[in-house]
Protein backbone atom coordinates (compact mmCIF):
# COMPACT_ATOMS: atom_id res chain seq x y z
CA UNK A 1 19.97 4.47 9.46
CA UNK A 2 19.59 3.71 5.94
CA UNK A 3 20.78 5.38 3.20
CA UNK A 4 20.33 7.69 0.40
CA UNK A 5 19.23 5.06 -1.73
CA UNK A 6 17.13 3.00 0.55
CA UNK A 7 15.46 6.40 0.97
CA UNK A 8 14.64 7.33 -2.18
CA UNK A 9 13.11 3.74 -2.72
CA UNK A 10 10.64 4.54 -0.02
CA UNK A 11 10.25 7.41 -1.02
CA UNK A 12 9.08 6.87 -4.66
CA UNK A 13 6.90 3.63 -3.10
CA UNK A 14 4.75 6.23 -1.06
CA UNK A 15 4.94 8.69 -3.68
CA UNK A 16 3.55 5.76 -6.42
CA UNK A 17 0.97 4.26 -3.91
CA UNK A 18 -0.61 8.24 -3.13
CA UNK A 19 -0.99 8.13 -7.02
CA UNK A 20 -2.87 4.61 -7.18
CA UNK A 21 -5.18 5.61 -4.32
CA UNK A 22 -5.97 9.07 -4.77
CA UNK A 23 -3.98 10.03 -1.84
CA UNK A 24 -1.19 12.12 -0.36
CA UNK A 25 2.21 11.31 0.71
CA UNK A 26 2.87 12.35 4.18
CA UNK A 27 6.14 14.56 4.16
CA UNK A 28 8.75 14.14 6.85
CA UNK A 29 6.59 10.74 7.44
CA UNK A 30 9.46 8.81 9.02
CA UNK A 31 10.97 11.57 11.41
CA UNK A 32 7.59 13.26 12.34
CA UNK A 33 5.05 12.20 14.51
CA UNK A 34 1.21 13.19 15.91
CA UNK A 35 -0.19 14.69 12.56
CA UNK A 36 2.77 13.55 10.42
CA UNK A 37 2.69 9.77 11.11
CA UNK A 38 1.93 7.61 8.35
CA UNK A 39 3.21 7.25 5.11
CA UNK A 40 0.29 8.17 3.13
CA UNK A 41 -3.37 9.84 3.70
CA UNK A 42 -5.71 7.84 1.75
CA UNK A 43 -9.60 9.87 1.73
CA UNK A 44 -11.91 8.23 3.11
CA UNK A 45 -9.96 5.35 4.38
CA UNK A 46 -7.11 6.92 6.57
CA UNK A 47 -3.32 6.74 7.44
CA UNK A 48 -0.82 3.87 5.88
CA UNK A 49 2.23 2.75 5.98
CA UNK A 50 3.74 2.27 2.65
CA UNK A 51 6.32 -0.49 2.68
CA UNK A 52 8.60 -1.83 -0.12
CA UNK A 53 11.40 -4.82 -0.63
CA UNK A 54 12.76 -6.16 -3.71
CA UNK A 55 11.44 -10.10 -2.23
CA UNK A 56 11.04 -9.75 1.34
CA UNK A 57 7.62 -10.52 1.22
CA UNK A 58 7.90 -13.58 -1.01
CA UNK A 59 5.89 -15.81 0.89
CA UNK A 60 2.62 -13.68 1.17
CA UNK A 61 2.69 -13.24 -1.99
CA UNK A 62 2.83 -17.34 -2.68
CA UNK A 63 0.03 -17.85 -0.17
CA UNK A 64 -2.28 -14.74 -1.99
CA UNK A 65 -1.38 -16.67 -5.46
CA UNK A 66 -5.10 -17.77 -7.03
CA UNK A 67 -6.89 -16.64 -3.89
CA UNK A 68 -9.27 -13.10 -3.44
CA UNK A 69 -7.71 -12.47 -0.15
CA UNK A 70 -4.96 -13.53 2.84
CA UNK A 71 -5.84 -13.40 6.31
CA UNK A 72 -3.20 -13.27 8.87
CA UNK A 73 -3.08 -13.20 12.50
CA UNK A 74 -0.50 -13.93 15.31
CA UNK A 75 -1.27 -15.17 18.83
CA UNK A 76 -2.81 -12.30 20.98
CA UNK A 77 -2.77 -10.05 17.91
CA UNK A 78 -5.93 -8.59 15.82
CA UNK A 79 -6.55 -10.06 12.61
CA UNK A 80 -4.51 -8.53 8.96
CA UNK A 81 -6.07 -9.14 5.80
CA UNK A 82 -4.19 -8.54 2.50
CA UNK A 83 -6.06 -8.02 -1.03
CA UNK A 84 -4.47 -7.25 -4.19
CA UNK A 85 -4.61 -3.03 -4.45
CA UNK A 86 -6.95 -3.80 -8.01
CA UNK A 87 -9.38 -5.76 -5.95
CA UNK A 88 -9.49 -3.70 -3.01
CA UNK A 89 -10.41 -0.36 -5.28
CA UNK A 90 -13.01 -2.21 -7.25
CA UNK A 91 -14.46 -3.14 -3.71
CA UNK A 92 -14.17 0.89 -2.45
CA UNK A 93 -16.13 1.49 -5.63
CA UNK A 94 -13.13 3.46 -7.29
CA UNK A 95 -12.18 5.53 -4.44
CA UNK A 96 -8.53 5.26 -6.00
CA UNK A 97 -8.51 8.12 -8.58
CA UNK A 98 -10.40 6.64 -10.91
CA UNK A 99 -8.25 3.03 -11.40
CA UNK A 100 -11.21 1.07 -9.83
CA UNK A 101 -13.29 1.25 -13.12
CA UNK A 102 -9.91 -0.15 -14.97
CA UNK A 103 -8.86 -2.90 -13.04
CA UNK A 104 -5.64 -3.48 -15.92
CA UNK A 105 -4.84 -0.33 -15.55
CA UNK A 106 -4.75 -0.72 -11.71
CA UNK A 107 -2.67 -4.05 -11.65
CA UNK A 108 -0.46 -3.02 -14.68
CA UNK A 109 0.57 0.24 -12.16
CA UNK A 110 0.10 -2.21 -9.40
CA UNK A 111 2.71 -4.09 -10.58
CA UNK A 112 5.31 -1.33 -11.62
């Protein structure tokens, strides 16, 4: 069970990423299920997860470095692609509150 730090952190991560998107943080979203599940309601896209670690994702990050996109897959498992949050609004045509238009403004919150 983590703690009341670890918590918080999550917290403000969904809270920040329902900002960027023009979306809503779920409450309750990791205790709840059926409607409650998710993280985050993004219109006109759906339910997310929101998940945050100071490096634990170090190496998708390394293989994303200079490229538009990362697709991932494992054996006997449907296909993930990642795209920088900037990129992917510009390509929704700013459904992300308005960042799309910006795309500084999206990767300096991006960023954050």
């Amino acid at each position: 069970m983590p703690g009341r730090a670890a918590r918080r952190k999550g917290c403000d991560a969904e809270r920040e990423f329902a900002r960027l998107v023009g979306g809503k943080r779920v409450p309750l979203s990791g205790s709840a299920g059926g409607d409650f599940a998710g993280d985050v309601l993004w219109p006109g896209v759906g339910r997310g997860e929101v998940k945050r670690r100071r490096d634990g994702f170090r190496q998708i990050y390394g293989w994303l470095e200079g490229r538009d996109f990362l697709a991932l897959r494992a054996d006997r498992r449907p296909w993930l692609v990642v795209v920088r949050l900037d990129k992917l609004l510009a390509l929704l045509g700013g459904a992300g509150g308005g960042l799309a238009g910006d795309p500084d403004a999206a990767r300096e919150r991006a960023l954050r």
